[in-house]
Protein backbone atom coordinates (compact mmCIF):
# COMPACT_ATOMS: atom_id res chain seq x y z
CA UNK A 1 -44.42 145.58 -10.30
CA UNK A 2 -42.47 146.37 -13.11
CA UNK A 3 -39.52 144.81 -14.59
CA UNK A 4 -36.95 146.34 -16.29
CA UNK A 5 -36.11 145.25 -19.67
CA UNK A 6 -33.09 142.52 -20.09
CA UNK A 7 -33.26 141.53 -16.53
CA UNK A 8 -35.77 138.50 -17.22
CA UNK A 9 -35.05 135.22 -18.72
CA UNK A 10 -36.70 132.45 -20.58
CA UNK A 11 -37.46 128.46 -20.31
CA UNK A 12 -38.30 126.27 -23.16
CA UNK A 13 -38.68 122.61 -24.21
CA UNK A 14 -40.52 119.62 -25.38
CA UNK A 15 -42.75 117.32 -23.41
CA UNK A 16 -42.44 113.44 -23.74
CA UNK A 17 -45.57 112.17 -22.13
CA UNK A 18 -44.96 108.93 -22.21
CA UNK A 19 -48.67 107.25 -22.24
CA UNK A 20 -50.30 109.37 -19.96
CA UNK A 21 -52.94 110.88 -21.22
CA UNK A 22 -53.57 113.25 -18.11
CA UNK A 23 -51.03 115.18 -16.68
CA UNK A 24 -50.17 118.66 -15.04
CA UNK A 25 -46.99 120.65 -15.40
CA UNK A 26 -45.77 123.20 -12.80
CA UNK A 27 -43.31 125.60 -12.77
CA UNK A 28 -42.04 126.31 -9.33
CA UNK A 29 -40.58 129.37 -8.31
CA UNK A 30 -37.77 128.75 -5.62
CA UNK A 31 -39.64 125.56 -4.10
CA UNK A 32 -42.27 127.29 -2.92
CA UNK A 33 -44.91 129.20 -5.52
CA UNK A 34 -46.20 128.04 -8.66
CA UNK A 35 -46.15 131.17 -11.06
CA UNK A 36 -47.28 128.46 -13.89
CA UNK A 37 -49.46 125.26 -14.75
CA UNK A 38 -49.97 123.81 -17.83
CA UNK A 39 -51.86 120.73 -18.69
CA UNK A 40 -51.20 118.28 -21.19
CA UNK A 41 -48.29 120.17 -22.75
CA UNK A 42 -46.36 118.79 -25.61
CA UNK A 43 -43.89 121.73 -25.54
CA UNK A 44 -43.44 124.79 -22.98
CA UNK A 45 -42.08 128.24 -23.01
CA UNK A 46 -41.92 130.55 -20.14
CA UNK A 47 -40.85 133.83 -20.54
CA UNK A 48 -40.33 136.95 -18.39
CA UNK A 49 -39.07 134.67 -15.50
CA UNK A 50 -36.83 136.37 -12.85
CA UNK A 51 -33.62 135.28 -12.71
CA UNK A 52 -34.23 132.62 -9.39
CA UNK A 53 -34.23 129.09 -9.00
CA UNK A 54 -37.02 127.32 -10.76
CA UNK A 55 -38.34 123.49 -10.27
CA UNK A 56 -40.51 121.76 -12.72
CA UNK A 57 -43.04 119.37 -11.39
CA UNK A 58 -45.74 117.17 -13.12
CA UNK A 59 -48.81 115.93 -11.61
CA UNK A 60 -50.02 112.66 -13.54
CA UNK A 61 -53.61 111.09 -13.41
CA UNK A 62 -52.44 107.42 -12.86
CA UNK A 63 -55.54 106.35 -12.47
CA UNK A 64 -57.37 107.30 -15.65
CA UNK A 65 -60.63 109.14 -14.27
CA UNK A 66 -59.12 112.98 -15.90
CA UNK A 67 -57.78 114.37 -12.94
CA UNK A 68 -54.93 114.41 -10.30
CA UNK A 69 -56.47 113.44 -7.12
CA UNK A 70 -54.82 113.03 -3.21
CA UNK A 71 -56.12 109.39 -2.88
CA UNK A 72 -58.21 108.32 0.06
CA UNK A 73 -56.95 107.05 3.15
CA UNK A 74 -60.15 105.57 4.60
CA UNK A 75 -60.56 104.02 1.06
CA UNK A 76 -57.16 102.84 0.57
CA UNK A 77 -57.32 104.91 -2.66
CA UNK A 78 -53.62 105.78 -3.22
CA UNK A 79 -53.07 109.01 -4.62
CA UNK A 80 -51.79 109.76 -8.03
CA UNK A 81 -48.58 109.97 -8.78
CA UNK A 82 -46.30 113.56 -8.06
CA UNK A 83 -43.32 113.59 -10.62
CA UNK A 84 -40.60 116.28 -8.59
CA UNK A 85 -37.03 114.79 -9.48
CA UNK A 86 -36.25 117.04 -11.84
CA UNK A 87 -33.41 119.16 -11.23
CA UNK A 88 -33.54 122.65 -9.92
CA UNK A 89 -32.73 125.11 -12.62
CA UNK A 90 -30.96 128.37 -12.06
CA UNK A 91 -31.98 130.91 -14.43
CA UNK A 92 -29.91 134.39 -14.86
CA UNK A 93 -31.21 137.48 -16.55
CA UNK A 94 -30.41 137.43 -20.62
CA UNK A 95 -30.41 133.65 -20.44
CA UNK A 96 -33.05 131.61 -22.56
CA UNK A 97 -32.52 127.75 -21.77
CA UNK A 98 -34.10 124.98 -23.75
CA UNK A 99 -34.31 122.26 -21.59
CA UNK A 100 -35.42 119.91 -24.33
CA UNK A 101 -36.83 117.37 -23.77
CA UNK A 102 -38.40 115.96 -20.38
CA UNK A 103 -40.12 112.68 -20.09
CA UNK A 104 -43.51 112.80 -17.88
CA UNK A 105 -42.56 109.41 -15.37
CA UNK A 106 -45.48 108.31 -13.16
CA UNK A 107 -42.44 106.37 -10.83
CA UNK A 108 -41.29 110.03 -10.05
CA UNK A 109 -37.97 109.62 -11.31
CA UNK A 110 -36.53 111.50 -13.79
CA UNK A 111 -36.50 109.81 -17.36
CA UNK A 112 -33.46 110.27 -20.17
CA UNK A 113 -35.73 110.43 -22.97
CA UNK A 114 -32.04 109.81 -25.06
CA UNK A 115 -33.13 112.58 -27.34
């Protein structure tokens, strides 16, 4: 599928990861389909997005072994921790937002990094 030219936008910013030394970052397209992962990003920029609504999620290895894992149950292994506070972000075509700067939070609330 093409797209024509000037009706795309862009997302930018810095990542804060605040110890971790494992983490995932997704971008969500309107709640529902990842259309990007990154992992262990100190900065992001996604361009060519559609002008939608767009949610940014992280993933964080809390438990040191490298990856983000669902826990076990049977083990009482809890999961890792799922950072999804951060707001929704409407993007519009010709629009290029810096977000920048957001703080990876293992408590799954959104951080003011005060920067």
């Amino acid at each position: 599928q093409f797209i024509a030219e000037g009706s795309t936008g862009s997302l930018s910013g810095l990542v804060n990861a605040n110890g971790h030394t494992y983490y995932k970052m997704q971008l969500i397209e309107g709640g529902k389909e990842i259309v990007a992962e990154l992992v262990n990003p100190t900065s992001f920029s996604f361009s060519n997005l559609k002008p939608t609504t767009y949610k940014i999620r992280f993933l964080i290895d809390t438990n040191g072994d490298g990856l983000w894992s669902l826990g076990n149950i049977l083990e009482d292994i809890p999961p890792d921790a799922v950072q999804d506070d951060i707001p929704e972000i409407k993007l519009r075509a010709n629009f290029e937002i810096d977000l920048e700067t957001i703080t990876v939070n293992a408590s799954g609330k959104a951080v003011d990094s005060g920067e």
